[in-house]
N, C-alpha and C. Protein backbone atom coordinates (compact mmCIF):
# COMPACT_ATOMS: atom_id res chain seq x y z
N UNK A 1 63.12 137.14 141.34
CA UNK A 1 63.90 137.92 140.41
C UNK A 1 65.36 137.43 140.33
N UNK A 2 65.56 137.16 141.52
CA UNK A 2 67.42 136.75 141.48
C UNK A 2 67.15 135.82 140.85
N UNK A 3 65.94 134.53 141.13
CA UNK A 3 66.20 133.10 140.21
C UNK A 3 66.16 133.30 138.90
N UNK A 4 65.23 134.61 138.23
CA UNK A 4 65.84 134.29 136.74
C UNK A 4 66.71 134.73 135.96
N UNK A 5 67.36 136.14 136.96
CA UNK A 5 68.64 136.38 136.37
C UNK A 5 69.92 135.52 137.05
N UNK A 6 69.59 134.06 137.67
CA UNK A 6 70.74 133.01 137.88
C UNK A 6 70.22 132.20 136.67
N UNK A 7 69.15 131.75 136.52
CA UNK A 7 68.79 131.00 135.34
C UNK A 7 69.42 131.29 133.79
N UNK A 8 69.22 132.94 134.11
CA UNK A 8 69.84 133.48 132.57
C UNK A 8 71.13 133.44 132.01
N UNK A 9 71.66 134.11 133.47
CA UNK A 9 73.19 133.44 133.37
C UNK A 9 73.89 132.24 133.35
N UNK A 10 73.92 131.31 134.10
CA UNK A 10 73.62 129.79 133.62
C UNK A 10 73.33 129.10 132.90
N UNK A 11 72.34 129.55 131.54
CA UNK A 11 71.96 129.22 130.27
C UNK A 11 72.88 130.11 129.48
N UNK A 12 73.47 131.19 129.06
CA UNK A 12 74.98 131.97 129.22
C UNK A 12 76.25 131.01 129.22
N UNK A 13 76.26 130.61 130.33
CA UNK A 13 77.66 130.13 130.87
C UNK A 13 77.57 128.40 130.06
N UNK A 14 76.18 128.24 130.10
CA UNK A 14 76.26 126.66 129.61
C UNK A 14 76.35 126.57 127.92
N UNK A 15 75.82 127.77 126.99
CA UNK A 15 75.97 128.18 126.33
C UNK A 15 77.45 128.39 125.58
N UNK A 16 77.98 128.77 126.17
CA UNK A 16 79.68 129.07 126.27
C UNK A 16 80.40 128.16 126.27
N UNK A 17 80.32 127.28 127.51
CA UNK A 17 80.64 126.09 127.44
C UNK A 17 80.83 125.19 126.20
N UNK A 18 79.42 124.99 125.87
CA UNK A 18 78.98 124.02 124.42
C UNK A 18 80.09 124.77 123.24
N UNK A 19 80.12 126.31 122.92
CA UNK A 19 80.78 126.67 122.15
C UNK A 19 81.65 126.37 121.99
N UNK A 20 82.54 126.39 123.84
CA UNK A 20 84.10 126.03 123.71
C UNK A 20 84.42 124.48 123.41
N UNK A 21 83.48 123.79 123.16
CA UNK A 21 83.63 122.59 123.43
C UNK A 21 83.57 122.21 121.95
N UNK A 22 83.08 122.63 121.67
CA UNK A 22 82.29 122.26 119.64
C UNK A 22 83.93 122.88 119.59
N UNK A 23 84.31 123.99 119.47
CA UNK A 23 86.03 124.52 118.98
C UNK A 23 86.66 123.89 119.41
N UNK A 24 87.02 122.85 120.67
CA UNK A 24 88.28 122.07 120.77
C UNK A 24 87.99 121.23 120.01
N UNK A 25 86.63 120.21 120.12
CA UNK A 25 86.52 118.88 119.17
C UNK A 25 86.72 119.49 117.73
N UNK A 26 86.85 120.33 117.33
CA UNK A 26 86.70 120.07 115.89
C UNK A 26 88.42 120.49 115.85
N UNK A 27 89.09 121.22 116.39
CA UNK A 27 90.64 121.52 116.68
C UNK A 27 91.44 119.94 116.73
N UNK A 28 91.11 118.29 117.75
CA UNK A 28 91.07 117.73 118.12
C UNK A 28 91.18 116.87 116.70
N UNK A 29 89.66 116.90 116.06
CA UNK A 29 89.31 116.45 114.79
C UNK A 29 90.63 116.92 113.72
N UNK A 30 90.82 117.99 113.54
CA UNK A 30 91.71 118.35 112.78
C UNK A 30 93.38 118.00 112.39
N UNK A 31 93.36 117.98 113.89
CA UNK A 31 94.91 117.03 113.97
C UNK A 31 95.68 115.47 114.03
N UNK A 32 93.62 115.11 114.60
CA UNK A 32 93.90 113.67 114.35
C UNK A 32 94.00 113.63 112.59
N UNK A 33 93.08 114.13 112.07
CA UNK A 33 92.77 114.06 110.39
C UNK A 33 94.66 113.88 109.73
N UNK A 34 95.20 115.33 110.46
CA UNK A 34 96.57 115.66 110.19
C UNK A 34 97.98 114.55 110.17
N UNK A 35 97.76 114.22 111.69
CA UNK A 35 98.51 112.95 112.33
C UNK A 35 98.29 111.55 111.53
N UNK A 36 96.69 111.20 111.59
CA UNK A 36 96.76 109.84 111.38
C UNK A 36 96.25 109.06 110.02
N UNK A 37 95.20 110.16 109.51
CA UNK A 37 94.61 109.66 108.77
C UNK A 37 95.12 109.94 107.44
N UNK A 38 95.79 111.95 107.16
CA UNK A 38 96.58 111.83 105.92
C UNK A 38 97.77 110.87 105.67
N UNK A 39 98.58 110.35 106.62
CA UNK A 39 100.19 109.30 106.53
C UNK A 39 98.89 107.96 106.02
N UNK A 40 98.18 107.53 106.61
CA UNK A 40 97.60 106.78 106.22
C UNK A 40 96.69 106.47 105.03
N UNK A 41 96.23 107.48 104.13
CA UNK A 41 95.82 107.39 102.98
C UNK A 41 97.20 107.66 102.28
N UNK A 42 97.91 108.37 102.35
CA UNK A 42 98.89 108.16 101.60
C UNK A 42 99.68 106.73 101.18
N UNK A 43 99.77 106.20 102.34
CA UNK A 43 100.74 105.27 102.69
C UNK A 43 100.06 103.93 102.21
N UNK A 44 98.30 104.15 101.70
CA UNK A 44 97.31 103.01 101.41
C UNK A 44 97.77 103.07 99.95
N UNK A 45 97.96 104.54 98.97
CA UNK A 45 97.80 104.88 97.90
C UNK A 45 99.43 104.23 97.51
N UNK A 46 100.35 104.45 97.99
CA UNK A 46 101.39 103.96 97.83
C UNK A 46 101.60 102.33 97.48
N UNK A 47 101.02 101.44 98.71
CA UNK A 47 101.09 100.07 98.75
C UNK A 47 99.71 99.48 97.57
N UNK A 48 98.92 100.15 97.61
CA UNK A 48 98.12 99.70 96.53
C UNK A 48 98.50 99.44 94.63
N UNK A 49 99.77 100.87 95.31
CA UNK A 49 100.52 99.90 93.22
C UNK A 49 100.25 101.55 92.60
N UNK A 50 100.12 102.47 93.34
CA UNK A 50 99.45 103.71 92.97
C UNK A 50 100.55 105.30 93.31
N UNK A 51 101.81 104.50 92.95
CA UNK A 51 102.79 105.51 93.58
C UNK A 51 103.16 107.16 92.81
N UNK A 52 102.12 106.39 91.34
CA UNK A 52 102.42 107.77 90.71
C UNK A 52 101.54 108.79 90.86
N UNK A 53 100.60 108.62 91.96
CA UNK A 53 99.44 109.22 92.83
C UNK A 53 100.13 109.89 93.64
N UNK A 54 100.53 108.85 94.84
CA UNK A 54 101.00 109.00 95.80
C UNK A 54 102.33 109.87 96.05
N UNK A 55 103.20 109.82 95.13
CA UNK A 55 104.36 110.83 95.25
C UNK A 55 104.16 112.52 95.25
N UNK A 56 103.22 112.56 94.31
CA UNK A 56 102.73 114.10 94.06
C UNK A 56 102.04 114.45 95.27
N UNK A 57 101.38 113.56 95.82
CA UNK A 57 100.46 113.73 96.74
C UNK A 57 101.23 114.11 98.39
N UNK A 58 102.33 113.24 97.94
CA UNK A 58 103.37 113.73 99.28
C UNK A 58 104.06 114.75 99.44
N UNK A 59 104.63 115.26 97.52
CA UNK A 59 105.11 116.57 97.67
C UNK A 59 104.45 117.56 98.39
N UNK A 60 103.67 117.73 97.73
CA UNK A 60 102.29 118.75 98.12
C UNK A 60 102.19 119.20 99.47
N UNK A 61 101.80 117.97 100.30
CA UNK A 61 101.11 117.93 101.25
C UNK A 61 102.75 118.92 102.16
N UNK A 62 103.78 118.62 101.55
CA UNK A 62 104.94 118.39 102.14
C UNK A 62 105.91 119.65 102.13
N UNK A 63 105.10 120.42 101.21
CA UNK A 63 105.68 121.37 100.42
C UNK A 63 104.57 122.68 101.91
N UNK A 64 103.35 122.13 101.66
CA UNK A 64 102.56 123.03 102.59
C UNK A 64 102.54 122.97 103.85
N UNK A 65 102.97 122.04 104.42
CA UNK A 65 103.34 121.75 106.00
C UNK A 65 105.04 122.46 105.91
N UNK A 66 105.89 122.68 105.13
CA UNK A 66 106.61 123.70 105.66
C UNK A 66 106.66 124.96 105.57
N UNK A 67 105.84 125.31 104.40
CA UNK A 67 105.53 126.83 103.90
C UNK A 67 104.26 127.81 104.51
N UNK A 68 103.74 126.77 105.38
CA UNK A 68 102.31 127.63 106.19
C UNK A 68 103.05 128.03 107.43
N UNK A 69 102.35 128.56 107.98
CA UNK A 69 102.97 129.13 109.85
C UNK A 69 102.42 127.73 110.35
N UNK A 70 103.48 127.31 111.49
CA UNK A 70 102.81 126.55 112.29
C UNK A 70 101.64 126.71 113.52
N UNK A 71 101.16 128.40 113.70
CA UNK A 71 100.26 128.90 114.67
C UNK A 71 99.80 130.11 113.58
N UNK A 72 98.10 129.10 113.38
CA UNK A 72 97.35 130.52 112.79
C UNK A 72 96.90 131.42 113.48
């Protein structure tokens, strides 16, 4: 009896685990997206000859990174 209410709990706790783990990687995912990859499509759209893309595209982005909260 104790082994399958340690089993149960343990499938619980490993359970939990996986959850917390799927919410940092995708937290992780999000900021790399933030950090590296938006400066970098921008900065592709720019050098490609495409600045009348790219300017609006910076307002924007630029306008909402100061007007959101920085902690949702």
């Amino acid at each position: 009896m104790i082994t399958l209410l340690f089993t149960l709990l343990m499938i619980a706790v490993i359970c939990k685990m996986v959850a917390l783990s799927i919410k940092l990687t995708w937290g992780l995912v999000k900021v790399a997206t933030y950090i590296f990859l938006l400066p970098a499509i921008i900065l592709a759209i720019a050098f490609s000859g495409l600045m009348t893309i790219a300017l609006p595209v910076l307002i924007v982005v630029g306008l909402v990174a100061l007007l959101r909260p920085a902690v949702d």
